[in-house]
Protein backbone atom coordinates (compact mmCIF):
# COMPACT_ATOMS: atom_id res chain seq x y z
CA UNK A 1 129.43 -43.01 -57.43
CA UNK A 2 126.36 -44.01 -59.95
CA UNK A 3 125.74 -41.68 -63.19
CA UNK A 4 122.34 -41.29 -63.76
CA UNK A 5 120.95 -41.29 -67.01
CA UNK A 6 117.93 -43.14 -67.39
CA UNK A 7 114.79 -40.75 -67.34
CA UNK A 8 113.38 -42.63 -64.97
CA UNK A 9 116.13 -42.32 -62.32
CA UNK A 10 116.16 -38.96 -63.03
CA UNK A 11 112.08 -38.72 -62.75
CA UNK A 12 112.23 -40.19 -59.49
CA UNK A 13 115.31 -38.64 -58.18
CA UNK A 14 113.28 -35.10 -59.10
CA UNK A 15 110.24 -36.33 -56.80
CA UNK A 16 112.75 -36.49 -53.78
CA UNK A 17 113.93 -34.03 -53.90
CA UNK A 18 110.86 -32.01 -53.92
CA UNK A 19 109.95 -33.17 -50.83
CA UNK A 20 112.98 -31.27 -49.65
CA UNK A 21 112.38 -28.49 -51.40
CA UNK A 22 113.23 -25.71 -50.16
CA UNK A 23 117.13 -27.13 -49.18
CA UNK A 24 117.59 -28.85 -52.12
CA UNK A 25 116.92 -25.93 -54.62
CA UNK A 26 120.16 -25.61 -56.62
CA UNK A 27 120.68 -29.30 -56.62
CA UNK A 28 116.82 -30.16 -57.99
CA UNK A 29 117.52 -27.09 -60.73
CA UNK A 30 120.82 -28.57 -61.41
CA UNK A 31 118.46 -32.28 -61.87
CA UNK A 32 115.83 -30.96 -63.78
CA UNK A 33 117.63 -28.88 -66.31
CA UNK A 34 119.68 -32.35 -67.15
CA UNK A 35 116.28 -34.03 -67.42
CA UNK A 36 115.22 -31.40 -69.56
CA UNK A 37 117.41 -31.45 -72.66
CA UNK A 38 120.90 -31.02 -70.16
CA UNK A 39 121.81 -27.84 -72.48
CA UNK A 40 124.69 -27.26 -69.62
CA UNK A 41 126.20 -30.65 -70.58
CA UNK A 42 126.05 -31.67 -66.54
CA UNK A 43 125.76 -34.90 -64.80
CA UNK A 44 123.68 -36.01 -61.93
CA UNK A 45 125.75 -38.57 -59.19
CA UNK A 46 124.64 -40.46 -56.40
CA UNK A 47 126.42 -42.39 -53.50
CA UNK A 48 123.99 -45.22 -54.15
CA UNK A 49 120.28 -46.46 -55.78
CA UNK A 50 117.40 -45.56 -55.24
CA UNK A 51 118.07 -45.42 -51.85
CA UNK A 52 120.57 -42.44 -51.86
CA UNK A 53 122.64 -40.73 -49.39
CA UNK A 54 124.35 -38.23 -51.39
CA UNK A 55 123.42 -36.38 -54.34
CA UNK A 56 126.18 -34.42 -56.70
CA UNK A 57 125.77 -32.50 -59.95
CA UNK A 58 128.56 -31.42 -61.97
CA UNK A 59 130.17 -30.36 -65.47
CA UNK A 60 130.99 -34.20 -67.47
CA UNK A 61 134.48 -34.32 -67.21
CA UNK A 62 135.25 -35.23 -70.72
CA UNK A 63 133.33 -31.93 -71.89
CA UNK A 64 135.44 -29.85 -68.78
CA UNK A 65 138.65 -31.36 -70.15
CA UNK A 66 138.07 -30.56 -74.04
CA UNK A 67 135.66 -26.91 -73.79
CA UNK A 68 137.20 -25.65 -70.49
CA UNK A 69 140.71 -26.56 -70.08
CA UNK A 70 141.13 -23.32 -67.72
CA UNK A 71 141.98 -24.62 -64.15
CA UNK A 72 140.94 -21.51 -62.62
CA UNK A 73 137.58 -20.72 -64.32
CA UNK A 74 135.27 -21.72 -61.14
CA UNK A 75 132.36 -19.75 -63.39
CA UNK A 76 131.65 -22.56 -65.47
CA UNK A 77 132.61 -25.87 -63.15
CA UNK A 78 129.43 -25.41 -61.37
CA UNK A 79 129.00 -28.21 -59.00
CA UNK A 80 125.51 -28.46 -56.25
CA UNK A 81 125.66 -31.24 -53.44
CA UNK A 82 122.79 -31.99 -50.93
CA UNK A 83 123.33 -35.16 -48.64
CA UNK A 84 121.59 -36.76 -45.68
CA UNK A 85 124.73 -38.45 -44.29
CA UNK A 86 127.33 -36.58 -43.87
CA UNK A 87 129.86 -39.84 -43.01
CA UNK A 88 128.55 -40.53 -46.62
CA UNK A 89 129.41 -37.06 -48.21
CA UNK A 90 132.98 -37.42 -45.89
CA UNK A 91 133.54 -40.95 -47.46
CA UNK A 92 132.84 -39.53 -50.80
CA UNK A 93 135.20 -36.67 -51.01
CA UNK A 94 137.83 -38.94 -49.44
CA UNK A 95 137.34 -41.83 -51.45
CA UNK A 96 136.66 -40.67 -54.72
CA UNK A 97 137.45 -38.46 -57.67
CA UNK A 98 133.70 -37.21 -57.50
CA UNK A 99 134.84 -33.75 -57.09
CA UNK A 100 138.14 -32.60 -59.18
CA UNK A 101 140.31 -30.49 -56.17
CA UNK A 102 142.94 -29.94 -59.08
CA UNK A 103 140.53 -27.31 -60.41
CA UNK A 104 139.04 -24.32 -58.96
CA UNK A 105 135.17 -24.40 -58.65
CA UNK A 106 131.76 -23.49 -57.24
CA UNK A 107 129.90 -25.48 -55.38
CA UNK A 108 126.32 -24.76 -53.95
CA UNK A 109 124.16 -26.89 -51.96
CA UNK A 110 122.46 -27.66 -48.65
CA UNK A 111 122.52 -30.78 -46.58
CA UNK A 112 119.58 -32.28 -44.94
CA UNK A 113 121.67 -31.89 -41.14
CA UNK A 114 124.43 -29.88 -40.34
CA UNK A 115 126.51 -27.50 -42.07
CA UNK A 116 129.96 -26.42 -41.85
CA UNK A 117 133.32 -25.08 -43.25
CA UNK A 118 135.02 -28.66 -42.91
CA UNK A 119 131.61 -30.50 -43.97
CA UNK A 120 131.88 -28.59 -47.34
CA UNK A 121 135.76 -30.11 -47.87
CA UNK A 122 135.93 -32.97 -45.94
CA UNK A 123 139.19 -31.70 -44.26
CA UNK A 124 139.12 -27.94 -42.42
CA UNK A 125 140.53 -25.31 -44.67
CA UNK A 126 140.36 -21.47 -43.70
CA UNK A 127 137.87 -19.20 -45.44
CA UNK A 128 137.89 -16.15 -46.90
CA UNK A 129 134.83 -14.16 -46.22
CA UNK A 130 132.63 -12.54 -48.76
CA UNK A 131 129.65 -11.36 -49.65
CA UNK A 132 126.68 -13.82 -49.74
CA UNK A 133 123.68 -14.14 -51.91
CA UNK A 134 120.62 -13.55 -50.83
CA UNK A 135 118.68 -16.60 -52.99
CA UNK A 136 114.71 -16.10 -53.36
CA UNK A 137 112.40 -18.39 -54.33
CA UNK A 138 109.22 -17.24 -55.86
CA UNK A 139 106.88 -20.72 -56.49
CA UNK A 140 108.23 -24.14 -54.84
CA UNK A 141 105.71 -26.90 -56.93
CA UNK A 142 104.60 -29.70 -54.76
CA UNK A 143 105.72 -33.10 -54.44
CA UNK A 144 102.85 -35.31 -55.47
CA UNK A 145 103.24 -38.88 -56.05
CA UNK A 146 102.63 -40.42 -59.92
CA UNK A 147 99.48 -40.07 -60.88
CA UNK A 148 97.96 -39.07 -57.54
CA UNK A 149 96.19 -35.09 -57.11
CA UNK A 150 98.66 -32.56 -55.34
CA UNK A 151 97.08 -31.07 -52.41
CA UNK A 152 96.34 -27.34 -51.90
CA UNK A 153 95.53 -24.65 -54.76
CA UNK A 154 97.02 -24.79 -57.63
CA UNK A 155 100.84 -23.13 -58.21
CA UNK A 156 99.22 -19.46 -59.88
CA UNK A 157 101.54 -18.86 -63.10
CA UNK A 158 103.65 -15.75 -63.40
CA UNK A 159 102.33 -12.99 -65.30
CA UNK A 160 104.42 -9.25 -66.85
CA UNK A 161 103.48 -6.57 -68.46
CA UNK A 162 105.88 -4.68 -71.28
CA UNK A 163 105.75 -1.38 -71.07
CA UNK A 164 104.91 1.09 -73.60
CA UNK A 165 108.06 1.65 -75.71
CA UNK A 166 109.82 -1.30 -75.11
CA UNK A 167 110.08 -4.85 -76.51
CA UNK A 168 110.63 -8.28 -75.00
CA UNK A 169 113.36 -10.47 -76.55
CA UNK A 170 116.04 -13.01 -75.86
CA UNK A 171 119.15 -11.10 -74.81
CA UNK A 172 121.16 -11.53 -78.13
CA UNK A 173 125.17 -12.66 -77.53
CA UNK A 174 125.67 -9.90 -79.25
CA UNK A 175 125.46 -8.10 -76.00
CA UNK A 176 127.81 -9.71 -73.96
CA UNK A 177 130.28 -6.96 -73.55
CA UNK A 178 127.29 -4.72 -71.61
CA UNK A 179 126.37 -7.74 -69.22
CA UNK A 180 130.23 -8.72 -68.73
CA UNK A 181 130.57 -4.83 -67.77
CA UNK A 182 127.18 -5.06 -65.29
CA UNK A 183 128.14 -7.89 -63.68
CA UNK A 184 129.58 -7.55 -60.00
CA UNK A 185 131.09 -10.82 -60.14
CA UNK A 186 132.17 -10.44 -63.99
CA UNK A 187 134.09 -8.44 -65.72
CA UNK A 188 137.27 -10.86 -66.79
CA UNK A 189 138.04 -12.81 -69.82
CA UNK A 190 136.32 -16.04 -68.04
CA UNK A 191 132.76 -14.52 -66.66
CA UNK A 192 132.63 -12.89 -70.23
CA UNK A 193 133.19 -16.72 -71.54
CA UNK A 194 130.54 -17.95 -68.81
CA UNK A 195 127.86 -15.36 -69.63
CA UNK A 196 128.13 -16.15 -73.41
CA UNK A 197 127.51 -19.56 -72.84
CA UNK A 198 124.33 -18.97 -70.87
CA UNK A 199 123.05 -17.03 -74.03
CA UNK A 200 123.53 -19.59 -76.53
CA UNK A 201 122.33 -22.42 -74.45
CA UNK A 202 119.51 -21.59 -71.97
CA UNK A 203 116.54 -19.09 -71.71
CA UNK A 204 117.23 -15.52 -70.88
CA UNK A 205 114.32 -12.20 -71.26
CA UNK A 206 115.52 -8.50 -72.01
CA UNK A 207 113.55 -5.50 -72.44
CA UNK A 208 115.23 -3.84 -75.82
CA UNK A 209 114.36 0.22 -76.09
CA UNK A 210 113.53 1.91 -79.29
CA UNK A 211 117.34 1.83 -80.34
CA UNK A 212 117.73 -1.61 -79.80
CA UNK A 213 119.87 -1.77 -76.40
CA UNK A 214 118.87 -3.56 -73.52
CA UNK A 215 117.93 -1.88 -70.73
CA UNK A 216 116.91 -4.41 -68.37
CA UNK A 217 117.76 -8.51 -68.16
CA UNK A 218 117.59 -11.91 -66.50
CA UNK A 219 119.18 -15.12 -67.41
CA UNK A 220 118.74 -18.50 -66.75
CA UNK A 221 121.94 -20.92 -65.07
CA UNK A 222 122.35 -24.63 -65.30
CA UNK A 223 121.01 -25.13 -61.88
CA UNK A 224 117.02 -23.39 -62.96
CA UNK A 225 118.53 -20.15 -61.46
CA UNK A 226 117.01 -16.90 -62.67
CA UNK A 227 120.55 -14.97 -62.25
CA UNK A 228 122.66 -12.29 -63.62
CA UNK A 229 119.63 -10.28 -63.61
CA UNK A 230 120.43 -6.16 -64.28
CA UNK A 231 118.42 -3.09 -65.22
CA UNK A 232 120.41 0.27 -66.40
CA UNK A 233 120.63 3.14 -63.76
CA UNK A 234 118.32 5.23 -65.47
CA UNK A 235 115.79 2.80 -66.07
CA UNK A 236 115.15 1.53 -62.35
CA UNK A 237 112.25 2.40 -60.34
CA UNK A 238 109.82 1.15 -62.75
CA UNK A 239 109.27 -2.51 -62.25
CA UNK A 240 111.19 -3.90 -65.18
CA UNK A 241 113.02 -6.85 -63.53
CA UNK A 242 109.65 -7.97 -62.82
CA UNK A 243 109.12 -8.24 -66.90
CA UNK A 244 111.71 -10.28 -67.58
CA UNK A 245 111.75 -12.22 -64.40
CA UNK A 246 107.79 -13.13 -64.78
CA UNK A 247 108.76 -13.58 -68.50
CA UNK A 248 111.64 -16.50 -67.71
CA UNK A 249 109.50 -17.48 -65.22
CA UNK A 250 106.18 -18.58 -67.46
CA UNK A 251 108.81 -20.75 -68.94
CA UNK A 252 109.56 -22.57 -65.73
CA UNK A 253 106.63 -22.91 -64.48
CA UNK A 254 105.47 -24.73 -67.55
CA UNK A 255 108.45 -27.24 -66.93
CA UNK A 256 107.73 -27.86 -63.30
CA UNK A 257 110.79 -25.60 -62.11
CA UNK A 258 111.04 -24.12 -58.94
CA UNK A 259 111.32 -20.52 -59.35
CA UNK A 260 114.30 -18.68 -57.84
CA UNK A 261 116.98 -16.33 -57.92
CA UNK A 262 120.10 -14.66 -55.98
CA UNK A 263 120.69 -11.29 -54.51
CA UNK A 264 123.59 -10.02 -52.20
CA UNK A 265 122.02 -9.05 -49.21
CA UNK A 266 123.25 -5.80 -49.19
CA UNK A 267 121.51 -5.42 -52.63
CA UNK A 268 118.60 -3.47 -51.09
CA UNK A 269 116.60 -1.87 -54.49
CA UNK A 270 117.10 -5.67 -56.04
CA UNK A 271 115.46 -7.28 -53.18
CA UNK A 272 112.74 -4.65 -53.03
CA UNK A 273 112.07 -5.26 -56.75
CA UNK A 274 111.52 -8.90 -56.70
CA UNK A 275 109.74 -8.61 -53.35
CA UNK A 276 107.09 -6.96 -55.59
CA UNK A 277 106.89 -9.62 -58.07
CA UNK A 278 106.07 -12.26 -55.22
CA UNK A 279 109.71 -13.09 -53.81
CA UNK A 280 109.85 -13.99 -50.30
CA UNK A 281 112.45 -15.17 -48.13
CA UNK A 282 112.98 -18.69 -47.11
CA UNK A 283 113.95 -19.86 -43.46
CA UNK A 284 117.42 -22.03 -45.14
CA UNK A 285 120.65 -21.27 -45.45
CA UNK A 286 122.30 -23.05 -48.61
CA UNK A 287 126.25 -23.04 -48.92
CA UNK A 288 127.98 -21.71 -52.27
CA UNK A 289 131.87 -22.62 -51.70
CA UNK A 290 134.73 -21.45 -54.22
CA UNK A 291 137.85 -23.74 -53.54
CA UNK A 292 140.99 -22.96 -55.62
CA UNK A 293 142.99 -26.16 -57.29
CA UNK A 294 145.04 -27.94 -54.45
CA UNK A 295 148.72 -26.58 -54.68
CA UNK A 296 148.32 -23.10 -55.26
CA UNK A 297 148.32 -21.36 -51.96
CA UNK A 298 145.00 -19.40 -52.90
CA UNK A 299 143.03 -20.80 -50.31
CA UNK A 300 139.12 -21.11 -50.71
CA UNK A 301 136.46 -18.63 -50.52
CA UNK A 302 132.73 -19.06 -49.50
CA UNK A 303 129.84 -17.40 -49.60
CA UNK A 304 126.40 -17.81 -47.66
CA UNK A 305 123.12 -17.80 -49.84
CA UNK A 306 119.81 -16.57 -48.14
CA UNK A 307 117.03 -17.94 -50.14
CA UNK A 308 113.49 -16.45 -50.16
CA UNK A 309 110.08 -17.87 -51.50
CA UNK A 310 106.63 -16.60 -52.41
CA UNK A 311 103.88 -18.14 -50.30
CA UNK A 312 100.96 -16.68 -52.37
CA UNK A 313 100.21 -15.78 -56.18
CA UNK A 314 101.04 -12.04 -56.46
CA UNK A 315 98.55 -10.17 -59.31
């Protein structure tokens, strides 16, 4: 496998995988937000260059094996894939250390031809089933080649409105304990860990009330995923993950991100509410896999991930 690190690489590695967009979302986030400062401290890999077969993004090892010596904290070893070979991807798991199966981890991606269970390891393992995410996409931007004119209208940028009462702010760390609590997926020692390092080193939007608490919020992951998004019980029904989604979401869109974000499909109200900020569904079906380190009889668990995208600018 080939580290990329020159900004060129990465520049042109970004363009091709536009023109994949929308099955290469998490892995093009994952790309971008290296590109773009690499707050996550990830690393883009490829089978070969520039004419690649496989793409992988993960945690550098030397930061996983200093900052995150827990084997089983899959939160924060994040890895996307998106291949066009699978005899490639095969060879790769086989063949290399690329991916670390002595450590459990997420893994979320979607190949450019077939799919499956035993694609995802290289070797068939059962599966636990769970409940997916439904991703959405809100603004794919086109893949235009240097210095040429994209076609079509112009991407529209995201726009909010704060409501009376309320204030818009970074959600402060000092919070944690109320999004650990929120979370579906949280509420352990190593989300907690996750979610505070999401504060300190990407974009996130709250809406604070007069007494200072947060009432509604969205973060930002290290693969350009608007995520962990949440609005109190007795604030819902009045368009506030709109706020601080369009609010992240000015931010992307003057990077060139792709905007998107997960729901679980059975999350009704959630997908309602971005619906009517301009979320619509896509026709793709990425992978997010969970295996647990080799030797300890937990097995692996997987989850599918819907992903929906906004076709037109929403006022």
């Amino acid at each position: 496998m080939l580290t990329l690190t020159c900004p060129g690489q990465l520049q042109h590695l970004e363009e091709a995988l536009r023109r994949s967009l929308p099955a290469t979302l998490p892995v093009l986030g994952a790309v971008m937000t290296v590109a773009r400062g690499n707050p996550a401290a990830h690393e883009v890999l490829v089978d070969s260059w520039p004419h690649f077969r496989v793409v992988l993004t993960r945690l550098r090892p030397e930061v996983l094996l200093q900052e995150h010596r827990d084997p089983w904290d899959f939160y924060t070893n994040q890895l996307t894939v998106y291949y066009r070979d699978e005899g490639a991807w095969r060879a790769l798991l086989g063949g290399t250390e690329a991916v670390g199966w002595t450590r459990a981890f997420q893994m979320q991606g979607k190949p450019g031809t077939g799919w499956g269970q035993e694609c995802v390891l290289g070797i068939p393992s059962p599966t636990v089933p769970l409940p997916g995410l439904t991703a959405l996409v809100q603004q794919l931007p086109r893949a235009t080649p240097a210095g040429k004119e994209g076609a079509g209208p112009p991407i529209p940028r995201p726009h909010y409105r704060v409501p009376p009462g309320l204030r818009l702010a970074p959600v402060s760390p000092s919070h944690i304990s109320l999004l650990n609590a929120t979370w579906s997926f949280g509420g352990n020692a190593r989300s907690r860990r996750f979610l505070l390092g999401l504060l300190r080193g990407l974009p996130s939007a709250c809406l604070l009330a007069p007494h200072g608490r947060p009432v509604s919020w969205s973060l930002l992951d290290p693969l350009g995923c608007l995520s962990h998004g949440y609005t109190l019980p007795a604030w819902r029904g009045q368009g506030l993950s709109g706020v601080t989604l369009g609010a992240l979401g000015q931010g992307l869109y003057a990077r060139s991100f792709p905007i998107y974000c997960g729901v679980l499909p059975h999350n009704t109200p959630s997908q309602r509410a971005v619906r009517a900020v301009g979320f619509l569904p896509q026709p793709v079906t990425p992978w997010w896999h969970q295996p647990w380190p080799q030797g300890t009889g937990a097995g692996d668990v997987g989850w599918l991930w819907w992903p929906f995208g906004v076709r037109s600018p929403v006022p």
